[in-house]
PDB file of N, CA and C in Angstrom:
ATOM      1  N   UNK A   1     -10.956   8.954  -8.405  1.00  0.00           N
ATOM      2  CA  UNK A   1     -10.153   9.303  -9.590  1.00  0.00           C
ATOM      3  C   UNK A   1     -11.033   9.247 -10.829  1.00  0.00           C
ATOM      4  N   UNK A   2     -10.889  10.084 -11.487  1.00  0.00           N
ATOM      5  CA  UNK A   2     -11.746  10.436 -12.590  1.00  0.00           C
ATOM      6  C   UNK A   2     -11.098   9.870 -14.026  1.00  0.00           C
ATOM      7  N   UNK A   3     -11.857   9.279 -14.638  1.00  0.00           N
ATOM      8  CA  UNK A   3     -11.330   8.193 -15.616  1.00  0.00           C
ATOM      9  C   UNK A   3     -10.749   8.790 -17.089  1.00  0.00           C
ATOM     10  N   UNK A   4      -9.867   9.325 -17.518  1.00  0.00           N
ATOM     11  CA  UNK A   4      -9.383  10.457 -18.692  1.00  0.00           C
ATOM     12  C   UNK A   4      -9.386   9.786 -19.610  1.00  0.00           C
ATOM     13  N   UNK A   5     -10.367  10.111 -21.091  1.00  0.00           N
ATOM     14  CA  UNK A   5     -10.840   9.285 -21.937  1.00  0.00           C
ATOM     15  C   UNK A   5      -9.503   9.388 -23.152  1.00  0.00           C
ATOM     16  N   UNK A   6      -8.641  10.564 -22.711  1.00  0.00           N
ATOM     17  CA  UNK A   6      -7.317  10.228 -23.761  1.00  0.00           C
ATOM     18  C   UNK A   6      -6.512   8.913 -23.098  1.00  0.00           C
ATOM     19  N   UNK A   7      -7.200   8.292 -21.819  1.00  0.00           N
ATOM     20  CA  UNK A   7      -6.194   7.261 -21.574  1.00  0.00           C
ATOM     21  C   UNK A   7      -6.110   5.879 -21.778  1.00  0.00           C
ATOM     22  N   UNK A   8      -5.386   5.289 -22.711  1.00  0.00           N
ATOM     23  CA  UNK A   8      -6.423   4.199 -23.114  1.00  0.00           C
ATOM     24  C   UNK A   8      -6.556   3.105 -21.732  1.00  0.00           C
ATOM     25  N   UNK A   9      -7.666   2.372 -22.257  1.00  0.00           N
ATOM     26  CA  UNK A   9      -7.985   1.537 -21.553  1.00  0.00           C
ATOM     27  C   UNK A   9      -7.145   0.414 -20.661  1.00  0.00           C
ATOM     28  N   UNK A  10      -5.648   0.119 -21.275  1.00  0.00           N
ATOM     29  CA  UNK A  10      -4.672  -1.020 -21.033  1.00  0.00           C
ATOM     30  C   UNK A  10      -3.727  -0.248 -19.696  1.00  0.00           C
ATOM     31  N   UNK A  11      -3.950   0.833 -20.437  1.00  0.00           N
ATOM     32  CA  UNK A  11      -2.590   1.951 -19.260  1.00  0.00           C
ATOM     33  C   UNK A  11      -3.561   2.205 -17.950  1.00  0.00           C
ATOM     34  N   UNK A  12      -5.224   2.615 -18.199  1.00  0.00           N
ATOM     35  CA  UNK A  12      -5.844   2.457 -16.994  1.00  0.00           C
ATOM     36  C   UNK A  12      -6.051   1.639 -15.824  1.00  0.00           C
ATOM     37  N   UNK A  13      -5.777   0.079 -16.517  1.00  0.00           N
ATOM     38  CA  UNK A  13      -6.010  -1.299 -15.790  1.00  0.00           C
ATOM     39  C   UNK A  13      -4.555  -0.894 -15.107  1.00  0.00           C
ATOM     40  N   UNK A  14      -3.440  -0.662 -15.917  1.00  0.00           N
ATOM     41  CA  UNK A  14      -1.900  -0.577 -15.125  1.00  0.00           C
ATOM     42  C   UNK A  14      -1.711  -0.104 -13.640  1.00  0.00           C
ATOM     43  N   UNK A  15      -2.805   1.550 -14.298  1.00  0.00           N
ATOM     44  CA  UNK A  15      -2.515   2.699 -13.126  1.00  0.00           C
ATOM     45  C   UNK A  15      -3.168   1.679 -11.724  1.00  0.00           C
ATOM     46  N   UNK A  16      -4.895   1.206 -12.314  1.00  0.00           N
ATOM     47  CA  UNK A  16      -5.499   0.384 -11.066  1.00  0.00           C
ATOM     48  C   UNK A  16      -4.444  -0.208 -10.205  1.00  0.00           C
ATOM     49  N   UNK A  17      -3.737  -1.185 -11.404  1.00  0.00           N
ATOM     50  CA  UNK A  17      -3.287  -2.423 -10.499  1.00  0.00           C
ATOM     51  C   UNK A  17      -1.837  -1.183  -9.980  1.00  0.00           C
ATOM     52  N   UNK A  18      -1.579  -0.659 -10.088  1.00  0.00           N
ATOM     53  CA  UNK A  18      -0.920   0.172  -9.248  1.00  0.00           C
ATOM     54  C   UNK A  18      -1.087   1.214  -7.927  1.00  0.00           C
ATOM     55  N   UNK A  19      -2.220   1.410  -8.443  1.00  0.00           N
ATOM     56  CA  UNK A  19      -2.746   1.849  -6.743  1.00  0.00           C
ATOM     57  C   UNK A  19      -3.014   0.613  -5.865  1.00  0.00           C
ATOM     58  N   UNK A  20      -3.737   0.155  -6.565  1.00  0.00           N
ATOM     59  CA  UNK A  20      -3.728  -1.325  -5.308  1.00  0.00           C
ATOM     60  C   UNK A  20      -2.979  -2.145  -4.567  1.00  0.00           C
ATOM     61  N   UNK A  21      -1.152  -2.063  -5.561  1.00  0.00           N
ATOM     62  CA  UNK A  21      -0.218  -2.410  -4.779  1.00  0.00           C
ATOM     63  C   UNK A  21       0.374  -1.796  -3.609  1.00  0.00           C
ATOM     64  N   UNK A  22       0.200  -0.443  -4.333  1.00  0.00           N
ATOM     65  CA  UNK A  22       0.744   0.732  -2.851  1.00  0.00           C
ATOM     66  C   UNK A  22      -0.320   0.852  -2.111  1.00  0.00           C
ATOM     67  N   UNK A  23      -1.246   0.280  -2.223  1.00  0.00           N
ATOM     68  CA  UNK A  23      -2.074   0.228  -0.590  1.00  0.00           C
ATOM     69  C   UNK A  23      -1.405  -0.964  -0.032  1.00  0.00           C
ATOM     70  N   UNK A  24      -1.572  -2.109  -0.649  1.00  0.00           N
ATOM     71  CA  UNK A  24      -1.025  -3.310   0.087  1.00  0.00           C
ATOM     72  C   UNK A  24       0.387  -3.086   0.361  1.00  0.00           C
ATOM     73  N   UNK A  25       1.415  -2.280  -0.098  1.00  0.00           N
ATOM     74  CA  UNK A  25       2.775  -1.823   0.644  1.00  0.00           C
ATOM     75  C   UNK A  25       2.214  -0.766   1.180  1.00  0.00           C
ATOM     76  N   UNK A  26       1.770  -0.263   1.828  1.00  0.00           N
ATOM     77  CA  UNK A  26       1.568   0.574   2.878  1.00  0.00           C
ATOM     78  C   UNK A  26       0.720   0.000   3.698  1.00  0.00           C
ATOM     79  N   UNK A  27      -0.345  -1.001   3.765  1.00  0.00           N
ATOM     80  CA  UNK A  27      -0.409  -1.956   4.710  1.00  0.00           C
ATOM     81  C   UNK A  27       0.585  -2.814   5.448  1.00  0.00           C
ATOM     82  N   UNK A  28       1.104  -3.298   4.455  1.00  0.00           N
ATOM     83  CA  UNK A  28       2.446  -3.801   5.004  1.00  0.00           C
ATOM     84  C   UNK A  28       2.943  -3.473   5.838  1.00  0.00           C
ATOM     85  N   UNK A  29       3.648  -2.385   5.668  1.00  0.00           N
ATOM     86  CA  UNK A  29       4.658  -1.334   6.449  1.00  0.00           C
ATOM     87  C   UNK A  29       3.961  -0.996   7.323  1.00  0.00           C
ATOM     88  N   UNK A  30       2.515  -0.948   7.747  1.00  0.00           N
ATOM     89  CA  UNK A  30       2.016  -0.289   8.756  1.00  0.00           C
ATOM     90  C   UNK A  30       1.919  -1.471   9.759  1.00  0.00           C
ATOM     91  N   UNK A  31       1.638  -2.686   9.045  1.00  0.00           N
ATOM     92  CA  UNK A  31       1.971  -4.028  10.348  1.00  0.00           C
ATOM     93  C   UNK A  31       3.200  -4.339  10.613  1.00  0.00           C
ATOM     94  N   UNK A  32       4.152  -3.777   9.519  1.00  0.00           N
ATOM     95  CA  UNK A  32       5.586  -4.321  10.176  1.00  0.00           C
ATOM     96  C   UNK A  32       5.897  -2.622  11.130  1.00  0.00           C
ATOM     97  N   UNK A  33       5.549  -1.694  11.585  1.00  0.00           N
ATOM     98  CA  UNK A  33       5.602  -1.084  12.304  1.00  0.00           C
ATOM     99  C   UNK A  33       5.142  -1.193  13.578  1.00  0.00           C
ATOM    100  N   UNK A  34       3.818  -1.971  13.461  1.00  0.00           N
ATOM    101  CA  UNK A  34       3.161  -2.596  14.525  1.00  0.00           C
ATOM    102  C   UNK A  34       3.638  -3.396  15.771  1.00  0.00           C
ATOM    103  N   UNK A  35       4.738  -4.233  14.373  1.00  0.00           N
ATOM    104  CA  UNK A  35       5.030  -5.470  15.044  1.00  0.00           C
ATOM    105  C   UNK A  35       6.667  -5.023  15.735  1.00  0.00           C
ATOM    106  N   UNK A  36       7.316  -3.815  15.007  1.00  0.00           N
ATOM    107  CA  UNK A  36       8.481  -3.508  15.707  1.00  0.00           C
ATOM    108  C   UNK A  36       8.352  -2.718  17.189  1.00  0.00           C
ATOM    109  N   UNK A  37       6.956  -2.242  16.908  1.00  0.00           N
ATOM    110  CA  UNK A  37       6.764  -1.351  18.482  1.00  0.00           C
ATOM    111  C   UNK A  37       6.271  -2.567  19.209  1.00  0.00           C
ATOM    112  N   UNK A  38       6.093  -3.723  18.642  1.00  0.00           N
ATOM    113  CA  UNK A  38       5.543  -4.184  20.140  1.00  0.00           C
ATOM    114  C   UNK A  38       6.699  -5.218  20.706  1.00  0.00           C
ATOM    115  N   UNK A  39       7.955  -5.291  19.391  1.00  0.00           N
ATOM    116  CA  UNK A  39       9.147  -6.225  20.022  1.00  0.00           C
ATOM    117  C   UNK A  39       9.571  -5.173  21.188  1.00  0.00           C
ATOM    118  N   UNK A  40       9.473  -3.874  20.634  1.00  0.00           N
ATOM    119  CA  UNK A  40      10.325  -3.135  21.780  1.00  0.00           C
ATOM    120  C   UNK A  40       9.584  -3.048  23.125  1.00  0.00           C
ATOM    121  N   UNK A  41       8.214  -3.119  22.827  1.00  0.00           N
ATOM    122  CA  UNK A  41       7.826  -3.107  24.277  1.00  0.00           C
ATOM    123  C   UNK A  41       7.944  -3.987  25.243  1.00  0.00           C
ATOM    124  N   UNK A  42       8.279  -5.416  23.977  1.00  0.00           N
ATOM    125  CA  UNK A  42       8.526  -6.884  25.545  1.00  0.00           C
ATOM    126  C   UNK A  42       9.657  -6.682  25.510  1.00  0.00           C
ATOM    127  N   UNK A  43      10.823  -5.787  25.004  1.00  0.00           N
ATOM    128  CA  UNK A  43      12.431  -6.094  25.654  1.00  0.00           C
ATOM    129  C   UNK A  43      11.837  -5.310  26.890  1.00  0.00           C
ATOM    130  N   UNK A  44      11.392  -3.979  27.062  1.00  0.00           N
ATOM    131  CA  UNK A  44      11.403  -2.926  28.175  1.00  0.00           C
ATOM    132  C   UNK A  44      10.819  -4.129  29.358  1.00  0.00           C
ATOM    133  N   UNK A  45       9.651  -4.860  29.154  1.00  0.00           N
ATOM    134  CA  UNK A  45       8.806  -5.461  30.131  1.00  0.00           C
ATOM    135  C   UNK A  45      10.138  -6.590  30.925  1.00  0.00           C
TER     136      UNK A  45
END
C-alpha cells in the first residue's frame, strides 16, 4: 500500500492498526473453522 501524502499521518497509523486487526479476524475464523471440521470429523469416527 502506497502511503498518500494528503493523508495525514494519525488517520494512517488508524488505517495500519486496521489492517492488522482484519488479519488477526481472519486468522481467527480460519482456526475456528479448523476446529469445527475437526469436531465433525470425531462425531463421524
Amino acid at each position: 500500500m502506497s502511503s498518500n501524502p494528503q493523508i495525514p499521518p494519525m488517520v494512517q497509523e488508524q488505517l495500519a492498526k486496521l489492517q492488522q486487526t482484519q488479519q488477526n479476524f481472519q486468522s481467527i475464523l480460519m482456526q475456528k473453522q479448523q476446529l469445527e471440521s475437526q469436531k465433525l470429523r470425531q462425531k463421524k469416527h
